[in-house]
N, C-alpha and C. Protein backbone atom coordinates (compact mmCIF):
# COMPACT_ATOMS: atom_id res chain seq x y z
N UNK A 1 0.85 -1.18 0.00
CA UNK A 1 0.00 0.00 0.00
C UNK A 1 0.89 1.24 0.00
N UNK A 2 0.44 1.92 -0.90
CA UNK A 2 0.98 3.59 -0.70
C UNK A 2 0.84 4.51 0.44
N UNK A 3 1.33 5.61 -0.12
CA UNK A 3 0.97 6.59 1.67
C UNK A 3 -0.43 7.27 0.31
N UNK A 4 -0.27 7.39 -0.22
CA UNK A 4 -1.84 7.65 -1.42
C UNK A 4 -2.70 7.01 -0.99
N UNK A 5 -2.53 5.89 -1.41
CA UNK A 5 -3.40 4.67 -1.35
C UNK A 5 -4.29 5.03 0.36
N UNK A 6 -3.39 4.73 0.95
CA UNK A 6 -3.15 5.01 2.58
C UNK A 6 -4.45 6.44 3.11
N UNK A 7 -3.98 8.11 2.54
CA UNK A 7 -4.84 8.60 2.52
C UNK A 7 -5.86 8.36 2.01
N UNK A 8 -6.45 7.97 1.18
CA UNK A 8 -7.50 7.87 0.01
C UNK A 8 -8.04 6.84 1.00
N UNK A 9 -7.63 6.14 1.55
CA UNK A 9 -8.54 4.72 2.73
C UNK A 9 -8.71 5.14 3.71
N UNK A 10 -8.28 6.83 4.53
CA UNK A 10 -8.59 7.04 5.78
C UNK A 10 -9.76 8.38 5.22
N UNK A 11 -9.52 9.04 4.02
CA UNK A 11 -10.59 9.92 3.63
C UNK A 11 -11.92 8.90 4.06
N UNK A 12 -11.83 7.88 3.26
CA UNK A 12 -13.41 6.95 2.89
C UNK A 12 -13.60 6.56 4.47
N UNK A 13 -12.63 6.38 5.22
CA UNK A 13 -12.93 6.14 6.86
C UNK A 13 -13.43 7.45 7.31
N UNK A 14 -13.11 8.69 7.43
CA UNK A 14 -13.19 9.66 7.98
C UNK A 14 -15.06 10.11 7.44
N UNK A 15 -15.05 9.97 6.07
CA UNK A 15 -16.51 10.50 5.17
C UNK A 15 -17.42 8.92 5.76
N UNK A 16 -17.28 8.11 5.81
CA UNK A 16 -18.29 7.32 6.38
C UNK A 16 -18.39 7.51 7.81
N UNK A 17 -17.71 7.96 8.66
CA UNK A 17 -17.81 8.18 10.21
C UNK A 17 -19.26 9.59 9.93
N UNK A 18 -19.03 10.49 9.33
CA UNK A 18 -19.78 11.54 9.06
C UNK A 18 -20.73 10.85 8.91
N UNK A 19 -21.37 10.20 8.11
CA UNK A 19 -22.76 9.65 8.11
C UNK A 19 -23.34 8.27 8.41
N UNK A 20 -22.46 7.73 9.80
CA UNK A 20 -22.54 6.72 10.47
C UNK A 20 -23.93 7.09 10.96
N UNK A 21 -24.54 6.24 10.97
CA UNK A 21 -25.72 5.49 11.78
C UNK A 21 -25.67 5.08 12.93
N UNK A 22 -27.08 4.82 14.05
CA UNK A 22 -26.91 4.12 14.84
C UNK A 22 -28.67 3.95 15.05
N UNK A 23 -29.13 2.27 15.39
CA UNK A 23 -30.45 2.46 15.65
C UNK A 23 -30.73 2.96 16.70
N UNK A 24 -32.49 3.79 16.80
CA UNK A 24 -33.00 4.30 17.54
C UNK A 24 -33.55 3.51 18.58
N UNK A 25 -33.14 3.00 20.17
CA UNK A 25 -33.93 1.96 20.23
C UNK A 25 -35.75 2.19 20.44
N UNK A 26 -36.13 3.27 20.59
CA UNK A 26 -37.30 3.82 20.68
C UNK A 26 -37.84 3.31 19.51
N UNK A 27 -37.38 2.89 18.36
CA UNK A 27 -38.27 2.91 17.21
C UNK A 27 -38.28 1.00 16.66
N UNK A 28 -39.21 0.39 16.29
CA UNK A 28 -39.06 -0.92 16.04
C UNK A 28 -38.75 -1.33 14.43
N UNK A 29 -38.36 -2.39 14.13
CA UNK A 29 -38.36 -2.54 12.93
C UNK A 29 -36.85 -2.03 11.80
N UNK A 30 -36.29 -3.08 11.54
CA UNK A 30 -34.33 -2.62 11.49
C UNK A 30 -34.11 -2.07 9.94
N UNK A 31 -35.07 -2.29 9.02
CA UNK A 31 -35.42 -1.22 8.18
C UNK A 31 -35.90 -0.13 8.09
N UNK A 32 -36.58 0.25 8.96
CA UNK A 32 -37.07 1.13 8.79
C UNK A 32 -36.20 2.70 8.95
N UNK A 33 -36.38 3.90 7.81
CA UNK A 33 -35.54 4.87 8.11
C UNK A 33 -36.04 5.42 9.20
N UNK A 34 -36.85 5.26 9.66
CA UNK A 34 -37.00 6.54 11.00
C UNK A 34 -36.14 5.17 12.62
N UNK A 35 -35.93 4.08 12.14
CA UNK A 35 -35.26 3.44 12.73
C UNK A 35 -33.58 3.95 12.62
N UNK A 36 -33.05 5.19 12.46
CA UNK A 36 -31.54 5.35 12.50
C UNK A 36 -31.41 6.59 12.55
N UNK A 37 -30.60 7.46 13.51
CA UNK A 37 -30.27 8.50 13.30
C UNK A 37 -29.16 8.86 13.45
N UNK A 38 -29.16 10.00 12.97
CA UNK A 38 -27.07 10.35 12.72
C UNK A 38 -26.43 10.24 14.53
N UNK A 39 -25.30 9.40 14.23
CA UNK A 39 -24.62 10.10 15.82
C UNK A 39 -24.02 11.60 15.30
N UNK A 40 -24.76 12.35 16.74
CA UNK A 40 -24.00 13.37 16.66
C UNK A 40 -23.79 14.32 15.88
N UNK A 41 -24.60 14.02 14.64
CA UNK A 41 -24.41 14.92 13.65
C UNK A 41 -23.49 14.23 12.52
N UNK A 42 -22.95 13.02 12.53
CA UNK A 42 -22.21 12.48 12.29
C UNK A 42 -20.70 12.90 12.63
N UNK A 43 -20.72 12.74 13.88
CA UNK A 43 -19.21 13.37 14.94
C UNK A 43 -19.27 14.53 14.34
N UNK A 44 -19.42 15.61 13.61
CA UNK A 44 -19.28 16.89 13.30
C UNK A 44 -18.45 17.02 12.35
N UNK A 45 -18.24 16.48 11.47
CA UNK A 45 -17.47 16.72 10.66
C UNK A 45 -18.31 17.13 9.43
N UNK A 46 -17.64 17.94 8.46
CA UNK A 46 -18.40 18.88 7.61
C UNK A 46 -18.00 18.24 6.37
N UNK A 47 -16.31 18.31 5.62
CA UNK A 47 -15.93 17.75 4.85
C UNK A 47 -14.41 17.44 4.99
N UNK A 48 -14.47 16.40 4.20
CA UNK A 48 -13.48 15.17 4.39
C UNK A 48 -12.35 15.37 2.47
N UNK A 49 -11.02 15.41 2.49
CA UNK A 49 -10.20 14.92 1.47
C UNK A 49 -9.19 15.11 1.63
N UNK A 50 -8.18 14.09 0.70
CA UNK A 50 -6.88 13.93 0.90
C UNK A 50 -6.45 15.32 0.63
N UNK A 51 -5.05 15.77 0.83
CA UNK A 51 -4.42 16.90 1.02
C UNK A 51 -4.51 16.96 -0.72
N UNK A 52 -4.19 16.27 -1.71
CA UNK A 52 -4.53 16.78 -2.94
C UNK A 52 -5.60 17.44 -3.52
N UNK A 53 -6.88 16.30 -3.18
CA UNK A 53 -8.19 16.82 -3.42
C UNK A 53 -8.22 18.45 -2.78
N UNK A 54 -7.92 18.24 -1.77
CA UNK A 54 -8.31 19.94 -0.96
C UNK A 54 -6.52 21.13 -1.12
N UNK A 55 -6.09 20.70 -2.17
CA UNK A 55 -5.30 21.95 -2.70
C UNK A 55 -3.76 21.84 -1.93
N UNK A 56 -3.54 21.23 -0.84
CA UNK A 56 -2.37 21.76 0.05
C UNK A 56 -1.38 21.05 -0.28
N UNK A 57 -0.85 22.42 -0.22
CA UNK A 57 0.37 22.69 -1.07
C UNK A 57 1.89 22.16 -0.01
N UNK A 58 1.69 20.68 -0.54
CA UNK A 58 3.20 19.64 0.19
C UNK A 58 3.52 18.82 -0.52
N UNK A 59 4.63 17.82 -0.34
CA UNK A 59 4.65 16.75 -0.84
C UNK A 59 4.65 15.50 -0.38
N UNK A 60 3.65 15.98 0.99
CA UNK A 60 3.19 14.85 1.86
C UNK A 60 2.15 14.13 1.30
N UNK A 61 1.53 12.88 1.45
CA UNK A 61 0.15 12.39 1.74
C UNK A 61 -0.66 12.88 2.45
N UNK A 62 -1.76 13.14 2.77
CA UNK A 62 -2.29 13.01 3.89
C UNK A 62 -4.24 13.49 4.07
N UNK A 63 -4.76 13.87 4.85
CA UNK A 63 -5.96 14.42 4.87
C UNK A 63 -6.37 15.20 5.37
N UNK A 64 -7.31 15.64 5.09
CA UNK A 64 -7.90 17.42 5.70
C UNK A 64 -9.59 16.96 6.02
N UNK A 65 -9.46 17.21 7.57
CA UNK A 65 -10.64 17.00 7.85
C UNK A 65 -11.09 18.49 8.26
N UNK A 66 -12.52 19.05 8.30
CA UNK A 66 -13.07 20.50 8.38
C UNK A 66 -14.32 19.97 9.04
N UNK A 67 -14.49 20.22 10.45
CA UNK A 67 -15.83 19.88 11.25
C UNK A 67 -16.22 21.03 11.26
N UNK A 68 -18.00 20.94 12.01
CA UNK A 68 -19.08 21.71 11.76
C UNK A 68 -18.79 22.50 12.97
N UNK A 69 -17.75 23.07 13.22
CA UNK A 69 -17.62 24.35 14.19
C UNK A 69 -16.18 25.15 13.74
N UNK A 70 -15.94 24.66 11.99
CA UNK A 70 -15.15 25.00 11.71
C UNK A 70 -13.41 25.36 11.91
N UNK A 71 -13.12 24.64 12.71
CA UNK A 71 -11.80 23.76 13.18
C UNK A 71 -11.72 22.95 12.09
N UNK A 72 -9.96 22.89 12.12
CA UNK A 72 -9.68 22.02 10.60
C UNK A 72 -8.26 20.67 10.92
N UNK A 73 -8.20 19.37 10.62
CA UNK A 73 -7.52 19.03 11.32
C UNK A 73 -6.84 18.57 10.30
N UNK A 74 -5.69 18.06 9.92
CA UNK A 74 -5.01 17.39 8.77
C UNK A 74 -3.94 16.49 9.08
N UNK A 75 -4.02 15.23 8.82
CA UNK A 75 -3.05 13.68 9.56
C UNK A 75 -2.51 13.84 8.23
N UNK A 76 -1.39 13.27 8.15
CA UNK A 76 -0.35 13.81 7.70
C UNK A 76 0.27 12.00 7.43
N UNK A 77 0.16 11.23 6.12
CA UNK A 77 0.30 9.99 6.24
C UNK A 77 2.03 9.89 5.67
N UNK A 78 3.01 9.02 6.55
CA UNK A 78 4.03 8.65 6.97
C UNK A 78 3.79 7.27 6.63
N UNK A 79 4.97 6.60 5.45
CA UNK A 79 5.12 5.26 5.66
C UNK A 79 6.45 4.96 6.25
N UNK A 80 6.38 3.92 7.75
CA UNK A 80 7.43 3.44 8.13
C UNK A 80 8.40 2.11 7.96
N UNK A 81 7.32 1.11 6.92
CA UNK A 81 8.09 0.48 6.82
C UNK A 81 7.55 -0.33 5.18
């Protein structure tokens, strides 16, 4: 695996945490949509991409996460071995 590869698999981790699910237990029936609601907003995160997709200017790997109180965080992918 790449440190590419690497970001590009923690983006798709980071953008599915955003619209993670969890059932309601108040509500019956495991299809049903009013059976799931976002955690949290989906942890708060707003938008999710690798440091390419979102412009920054390195020649690192890595990702740029931007949550819904506008704080911005960016992991920075390192291969060690």
């Amino acid at each position: 695996m790449t440190e590419r590869e690497m970001a590009e698999a923690l983006t798709d981790l980071f953008d599915q945490l955003a619209y993670m699910v969890e059932e309601d237990p108040d509500v019956n029936g495991p299809r049903e949509l009013a059976n799931t609601i976002l955690i949290d907003a989906g942890a708060g995160i707003d938008r999710v991409g690798t440091f390419e997709a979102r412009g920054v200017l390195t020649g690192n790997q890595g990702v740029v996460v931007e949550m819904h109180d506008g704080s911005q965080f960016q992991f920075t992918v390192v291969r060690s071995r």
